[in-house]
Protein backbone atom coordinates (compact mmCIF):
# COMPACT_ATOMS: atom_id res chain seq x y z
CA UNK A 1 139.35 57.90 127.69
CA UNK A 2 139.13 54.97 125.14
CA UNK A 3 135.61 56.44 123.75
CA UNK A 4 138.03 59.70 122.91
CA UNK A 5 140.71 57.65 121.25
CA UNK A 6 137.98 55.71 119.57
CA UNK A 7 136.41 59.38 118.22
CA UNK A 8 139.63 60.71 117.18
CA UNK A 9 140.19 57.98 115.05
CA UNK A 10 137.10 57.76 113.57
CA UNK A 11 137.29 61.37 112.37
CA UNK A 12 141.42 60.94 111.04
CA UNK A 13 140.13 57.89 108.96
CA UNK A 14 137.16 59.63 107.82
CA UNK A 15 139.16 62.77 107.17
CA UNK A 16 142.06 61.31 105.68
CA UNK A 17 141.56 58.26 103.28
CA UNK A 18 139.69 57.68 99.90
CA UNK A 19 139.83 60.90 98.41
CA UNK A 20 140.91 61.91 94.81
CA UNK A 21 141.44 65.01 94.50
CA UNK A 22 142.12 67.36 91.39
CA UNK A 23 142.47 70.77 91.59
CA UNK A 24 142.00 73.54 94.37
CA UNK A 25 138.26 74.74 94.02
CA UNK A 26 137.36 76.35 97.12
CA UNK A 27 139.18 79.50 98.88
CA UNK A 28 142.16 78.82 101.14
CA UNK A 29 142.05 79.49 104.72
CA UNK A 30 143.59 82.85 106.27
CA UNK A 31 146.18 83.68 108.74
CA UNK A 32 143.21 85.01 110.79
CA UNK A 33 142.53 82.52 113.35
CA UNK A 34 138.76 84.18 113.52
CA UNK A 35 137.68 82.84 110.23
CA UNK A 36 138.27 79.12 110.83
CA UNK A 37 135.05 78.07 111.42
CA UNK A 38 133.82 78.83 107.70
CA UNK A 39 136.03 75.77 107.07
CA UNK A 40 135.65 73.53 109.75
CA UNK A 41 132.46 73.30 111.11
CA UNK A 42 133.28 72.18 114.66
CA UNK A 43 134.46 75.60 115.62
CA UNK A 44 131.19 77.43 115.18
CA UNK A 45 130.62 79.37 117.90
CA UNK A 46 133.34 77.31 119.97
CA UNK A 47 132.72 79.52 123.34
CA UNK A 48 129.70 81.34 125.09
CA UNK A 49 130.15 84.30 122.76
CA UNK A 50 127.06 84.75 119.83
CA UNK A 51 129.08 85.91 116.77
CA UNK A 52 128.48 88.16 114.03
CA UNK A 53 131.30 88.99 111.58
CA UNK A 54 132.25 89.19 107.58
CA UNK A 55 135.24 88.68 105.82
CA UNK A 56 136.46 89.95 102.58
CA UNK A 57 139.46 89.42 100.79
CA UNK A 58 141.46 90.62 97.40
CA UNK A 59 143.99 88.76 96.04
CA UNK A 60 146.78 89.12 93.49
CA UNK A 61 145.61 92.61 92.72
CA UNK A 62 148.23 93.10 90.00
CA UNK A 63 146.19 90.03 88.16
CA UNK A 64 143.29 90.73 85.79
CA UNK A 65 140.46 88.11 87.36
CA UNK A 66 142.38 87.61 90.44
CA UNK A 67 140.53 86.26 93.21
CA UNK A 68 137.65 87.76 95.40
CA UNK A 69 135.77 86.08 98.22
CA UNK A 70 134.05 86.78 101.94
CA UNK A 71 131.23 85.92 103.84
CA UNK A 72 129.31 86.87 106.51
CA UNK A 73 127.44 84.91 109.61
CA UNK A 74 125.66 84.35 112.32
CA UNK A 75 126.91 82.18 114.86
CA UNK A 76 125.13 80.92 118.42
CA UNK A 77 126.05 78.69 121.23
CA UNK A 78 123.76 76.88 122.78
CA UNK A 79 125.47 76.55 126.19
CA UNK A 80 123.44 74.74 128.34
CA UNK A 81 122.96 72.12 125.60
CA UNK A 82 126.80 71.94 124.88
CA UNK A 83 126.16 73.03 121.10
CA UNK A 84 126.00 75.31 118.60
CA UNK A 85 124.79 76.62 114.99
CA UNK A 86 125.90 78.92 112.57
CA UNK A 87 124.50 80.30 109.23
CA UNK A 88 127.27 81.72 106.46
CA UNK A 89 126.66 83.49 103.31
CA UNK A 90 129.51 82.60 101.07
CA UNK A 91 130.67 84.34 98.01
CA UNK A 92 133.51 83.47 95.64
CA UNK A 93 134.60 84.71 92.01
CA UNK A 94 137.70 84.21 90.33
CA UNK A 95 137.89 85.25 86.71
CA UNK A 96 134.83 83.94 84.50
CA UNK A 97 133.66 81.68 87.65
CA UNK A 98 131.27 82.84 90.18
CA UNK A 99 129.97 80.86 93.47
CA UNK A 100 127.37 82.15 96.27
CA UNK A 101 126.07 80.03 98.66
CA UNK A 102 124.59 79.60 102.06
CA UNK A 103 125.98 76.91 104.63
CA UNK A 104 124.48 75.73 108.07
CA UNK A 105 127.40 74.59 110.01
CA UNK A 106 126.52 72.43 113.53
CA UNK A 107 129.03 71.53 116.45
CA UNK A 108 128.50 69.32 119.60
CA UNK A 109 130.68 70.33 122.30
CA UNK A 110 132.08 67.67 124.98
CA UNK A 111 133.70 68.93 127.97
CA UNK A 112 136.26 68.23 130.75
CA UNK A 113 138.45 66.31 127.74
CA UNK A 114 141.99 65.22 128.87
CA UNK A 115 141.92 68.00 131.22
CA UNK A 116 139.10 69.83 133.52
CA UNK A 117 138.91 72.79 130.52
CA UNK A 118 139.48 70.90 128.00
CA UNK A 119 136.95 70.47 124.72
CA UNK A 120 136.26 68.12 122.15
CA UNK A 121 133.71 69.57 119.30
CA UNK A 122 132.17 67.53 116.28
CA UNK A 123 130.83 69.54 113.49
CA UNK A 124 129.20 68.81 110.32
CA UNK A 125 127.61 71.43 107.68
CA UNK A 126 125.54 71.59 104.94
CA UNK A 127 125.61 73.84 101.93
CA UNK A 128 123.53 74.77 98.62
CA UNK A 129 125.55 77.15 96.45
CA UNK A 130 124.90 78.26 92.99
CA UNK A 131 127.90 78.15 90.19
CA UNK A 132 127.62 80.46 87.78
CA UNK A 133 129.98 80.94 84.35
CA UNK A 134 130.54 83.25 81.93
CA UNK A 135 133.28 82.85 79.34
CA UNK A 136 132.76 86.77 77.96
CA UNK A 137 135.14 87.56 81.08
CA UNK A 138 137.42 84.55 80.56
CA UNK A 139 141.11 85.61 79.21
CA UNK A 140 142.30 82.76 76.69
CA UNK A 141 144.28 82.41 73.36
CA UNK A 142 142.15 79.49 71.91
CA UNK A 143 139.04 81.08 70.49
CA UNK A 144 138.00 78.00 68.99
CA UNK A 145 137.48 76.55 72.36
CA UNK A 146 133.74 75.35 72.94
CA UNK A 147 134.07 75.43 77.10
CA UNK A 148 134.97 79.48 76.56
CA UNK A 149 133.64 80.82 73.71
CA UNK A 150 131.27 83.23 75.27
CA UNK A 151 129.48 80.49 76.75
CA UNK A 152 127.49 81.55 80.25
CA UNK A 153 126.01 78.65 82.19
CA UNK A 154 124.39 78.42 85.79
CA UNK A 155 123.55 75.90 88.34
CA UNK A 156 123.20 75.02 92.12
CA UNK A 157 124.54 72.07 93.76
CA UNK A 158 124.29 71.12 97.20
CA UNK A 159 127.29 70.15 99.37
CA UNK A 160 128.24 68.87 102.80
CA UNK A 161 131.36 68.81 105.49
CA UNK A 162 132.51 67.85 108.61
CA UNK A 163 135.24 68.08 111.55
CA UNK A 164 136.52 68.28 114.51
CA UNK A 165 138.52 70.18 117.14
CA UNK A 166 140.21 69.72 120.18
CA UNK A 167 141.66 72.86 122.43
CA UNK A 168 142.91 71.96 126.14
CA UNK A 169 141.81 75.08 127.69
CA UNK A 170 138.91 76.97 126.62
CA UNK A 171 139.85 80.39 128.80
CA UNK A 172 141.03 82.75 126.43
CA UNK A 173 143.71 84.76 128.45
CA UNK A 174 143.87 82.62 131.41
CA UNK A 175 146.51 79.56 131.18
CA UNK A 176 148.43 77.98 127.90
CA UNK A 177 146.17 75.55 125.65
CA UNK A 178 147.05 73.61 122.97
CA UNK A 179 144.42 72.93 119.83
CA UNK A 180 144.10 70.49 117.02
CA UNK A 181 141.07 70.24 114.61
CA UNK A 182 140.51 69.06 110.62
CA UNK A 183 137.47 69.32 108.19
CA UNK A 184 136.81 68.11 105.20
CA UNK A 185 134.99 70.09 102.72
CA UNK A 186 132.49 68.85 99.45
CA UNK A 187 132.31 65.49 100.64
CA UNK A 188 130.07 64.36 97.72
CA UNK A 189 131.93 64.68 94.53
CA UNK A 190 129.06 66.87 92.72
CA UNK A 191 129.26 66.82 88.93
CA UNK A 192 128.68 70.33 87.21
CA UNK A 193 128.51 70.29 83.28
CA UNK A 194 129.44 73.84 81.06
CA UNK A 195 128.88 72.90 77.38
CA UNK A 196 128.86 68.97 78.70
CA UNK A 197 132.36 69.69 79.96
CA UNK A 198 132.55 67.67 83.55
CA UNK A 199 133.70 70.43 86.12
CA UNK A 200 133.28 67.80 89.32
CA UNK A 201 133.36 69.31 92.64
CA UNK A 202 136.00 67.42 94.80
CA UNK A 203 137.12 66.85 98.55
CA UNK A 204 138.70 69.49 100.06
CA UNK A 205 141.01 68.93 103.65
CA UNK A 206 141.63 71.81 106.27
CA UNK A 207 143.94 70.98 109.26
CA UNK A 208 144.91 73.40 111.86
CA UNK A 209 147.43 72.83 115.20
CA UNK A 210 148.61 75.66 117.60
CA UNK A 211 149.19 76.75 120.95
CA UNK A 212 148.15 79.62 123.25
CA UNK A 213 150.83 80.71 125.47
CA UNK A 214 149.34 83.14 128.37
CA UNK A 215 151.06 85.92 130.33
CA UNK A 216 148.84 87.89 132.69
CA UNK A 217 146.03 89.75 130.22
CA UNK A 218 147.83 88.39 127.20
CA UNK A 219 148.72 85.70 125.06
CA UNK A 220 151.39 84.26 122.18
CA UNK A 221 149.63 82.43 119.70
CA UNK A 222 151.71 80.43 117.04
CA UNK A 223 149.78 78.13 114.27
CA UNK A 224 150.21 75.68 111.30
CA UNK A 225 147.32 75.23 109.03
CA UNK A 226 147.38 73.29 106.05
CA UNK A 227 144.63 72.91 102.83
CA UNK A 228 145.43 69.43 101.02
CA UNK A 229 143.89 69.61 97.74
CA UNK A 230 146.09 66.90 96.39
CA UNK A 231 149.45 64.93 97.31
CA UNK A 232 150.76 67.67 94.95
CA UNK A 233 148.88 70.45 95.97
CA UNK A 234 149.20 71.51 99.88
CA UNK A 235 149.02 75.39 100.54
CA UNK A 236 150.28 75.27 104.25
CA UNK A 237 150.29 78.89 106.33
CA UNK A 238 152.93 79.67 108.88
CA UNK A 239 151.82 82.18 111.54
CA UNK A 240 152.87 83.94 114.71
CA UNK A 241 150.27 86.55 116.47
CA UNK A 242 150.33 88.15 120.15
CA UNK A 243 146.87 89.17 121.49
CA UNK A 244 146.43 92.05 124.77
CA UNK A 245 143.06 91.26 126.29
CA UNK A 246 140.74 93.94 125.00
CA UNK A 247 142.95 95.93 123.45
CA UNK A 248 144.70 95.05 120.34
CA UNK A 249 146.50 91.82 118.28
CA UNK A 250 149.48 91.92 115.79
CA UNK A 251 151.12 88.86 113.83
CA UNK A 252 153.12 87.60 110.77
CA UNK A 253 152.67 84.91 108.53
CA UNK A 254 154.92 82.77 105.85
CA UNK A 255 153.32 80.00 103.49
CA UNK A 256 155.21 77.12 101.69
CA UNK A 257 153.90 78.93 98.28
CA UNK A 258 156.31 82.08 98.76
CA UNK A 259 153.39 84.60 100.69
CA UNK A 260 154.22 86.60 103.32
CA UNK A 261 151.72 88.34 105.22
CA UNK A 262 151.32 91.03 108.28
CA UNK A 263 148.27 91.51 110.12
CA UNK A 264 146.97 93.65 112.74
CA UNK A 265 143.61 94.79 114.34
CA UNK A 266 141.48 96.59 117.49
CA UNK A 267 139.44 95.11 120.01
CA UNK A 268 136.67 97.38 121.38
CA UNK A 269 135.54 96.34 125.40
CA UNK A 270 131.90 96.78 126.00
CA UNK A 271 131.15 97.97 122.67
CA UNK A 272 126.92 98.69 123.09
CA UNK A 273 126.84 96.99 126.45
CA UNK A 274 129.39 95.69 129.02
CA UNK A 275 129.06 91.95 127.57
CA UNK A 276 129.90 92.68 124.21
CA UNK A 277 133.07 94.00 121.95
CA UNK A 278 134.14 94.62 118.62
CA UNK A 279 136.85 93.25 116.47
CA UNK A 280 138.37 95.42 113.85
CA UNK A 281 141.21 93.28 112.02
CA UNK A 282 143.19 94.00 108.57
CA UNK A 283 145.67 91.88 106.97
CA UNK A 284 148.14 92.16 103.51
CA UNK A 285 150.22 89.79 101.73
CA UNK A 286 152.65 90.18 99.27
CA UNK A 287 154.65 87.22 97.05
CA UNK A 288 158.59 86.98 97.64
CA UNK A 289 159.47 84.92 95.12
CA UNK A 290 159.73 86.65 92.03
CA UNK A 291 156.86 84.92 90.24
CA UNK A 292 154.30 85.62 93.09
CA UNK A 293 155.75 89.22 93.46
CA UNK A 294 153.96 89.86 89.55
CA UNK A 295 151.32 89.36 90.74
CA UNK A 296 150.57 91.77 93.56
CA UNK A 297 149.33 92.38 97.13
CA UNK A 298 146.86 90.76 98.48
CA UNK A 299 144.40 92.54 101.26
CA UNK A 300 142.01 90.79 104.11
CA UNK A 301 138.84 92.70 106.37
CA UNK A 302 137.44 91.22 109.34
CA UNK A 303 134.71 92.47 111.31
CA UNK A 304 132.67 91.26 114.09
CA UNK A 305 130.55 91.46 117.29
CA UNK A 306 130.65 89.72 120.13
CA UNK A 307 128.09 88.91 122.68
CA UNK A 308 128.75 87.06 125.39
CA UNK A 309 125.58 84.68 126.58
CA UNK A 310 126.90 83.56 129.92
């Protein structure tokens, strides 16, 4: 028990201190629970299931440049070892910026933690992603401006994370469970120059809580998760989501920032063979304050197979 406390500590301090922080460079999380892991490491692969699944996402559609990002990966647990491994293809572009990348995310998992089901993970990743500019599709009023001007510039820097997370139960529809994890994101604070202009790359914190609430073949799932960019800057998601085993899921979400988003998808049982299904899941936003609102609906895919390897 004390080599726990001493672990969770360790990765708070870690997590939490000496970081100064500037501006929001990489995506924000999603109201679907599914795509956590591209953010925190320790939740690659965090069952017996091999994963393969994509995301895509639109935002502010109503916005010329708005953003666009996804990725797609390959996730495996290694069960007997108590580990796993995951390989993501990441693509971003907002406006004049655009980032694609691969990251290797790893995760050891330690079991029977504060209760018999219970699971601590530790995961760290590794990341080389190109950055790529090109001021011809940059909107601006200042056409003296030597950063903009038409300039194009590319480059590849490498990057690195880490995190944990902690769930009580590990049975998906059996029992309640509560979960807690955190990773950090660009922990080296890589310098990229356009025109010998200094955009650094800077830390970037994820932190997620919940609870699973079971009833028979179903559960109640509500969630908090946070990206801290800044003191300033804290994008924090609000959502709600009930699952039926095999079946189907439905939720609703509210950030601090004024979004409010529905989401919805399918789950297909023994899709291929009798150890394997498919999830089918779709999610939209729209801004309720009346700045957000301007700048129009935002839309989310999900996709992926399941194998399970026990």
């Amino acid at each position: 028990m004390k080599t726990f406390y001493n672990i969770i500590s360790v990765c708070f301090v870690i997590l939490t201190v000496n970081y100064s922080i500037q501006a929001q460079q990489l995506p924000n999380s999603s109201h679907l629970g599914e795509t956590r892991s591209a953010w925190n490491p320790a939740l690659t692969a965090p069952a017996k299931d091999m994963v393969v699944d994509g995301f895509f996402r639109m935002q502010w559609l109503g916005f010329q440049g708005a953003p666009l990002s996804g990725f797609a990966s390959l996730q495996y647990p290694f069960i007997k070892q108590n580990m796993s491994a995951g390989a993501y293809l990441m693509v971003d572009k907002t406006g004049p910026v655009n980032k694609v990348g691969l990251q290797f995310n790893y995760a050891y998992k330690m079991k029977e933690v504060f209760t018999r089901h219970g699971q601590l993970s530790l995961g760290v990743s590794g990341s080389l992603q190109q950055y790529s500019y090109n001021g011809a599709d940059a909107i601006y009023t200042d056409f003296d401006d030597a950063l903009i001007n038409n300039s194009k510039y590319s480059s590849f820097f490498p990057s690195a994370g880490m995190g944990f997370y902690y769930t009580s139960n590990t049975r998906e529809y059996v029992g309640n469970a509560f979960f807690i994890g955190a990773g950090i994101n660009q922990l080296f604070s890589t310098q990229i120059l356009v025109n010998d202009y200094d955009q650094q790359r800077l830390k970037h914190i994820h932190f997620n809580v919940g609870g699973r609430f079971g009833y028979y073949d179903s559960y109640l799932e509500p969630m908090i998760t946070a990206n801290l960019v800044e003191p300033g800057l804290i994008d924090v998601l609000y959502s709600l989501r009930y699952e039926l085993e095999n079946a189907f899921w439905a939720g609703a979400g509210f950030s601090n920032v004024g979004m409010a988003a529905i989401q919805g998808g399918v789950i297909i049982d023994r899709f291929g063979n009798r150890y394997s299904k498919l999830r089918l899941g779709v999610l939209a936003n729209y801004g309720i304050t009346s700045t957000l609102s301007k700048a129009g609906p935002g839309f989310e895919f999900y996709i992926a197979y399941n194998f399970n390897l026990k």
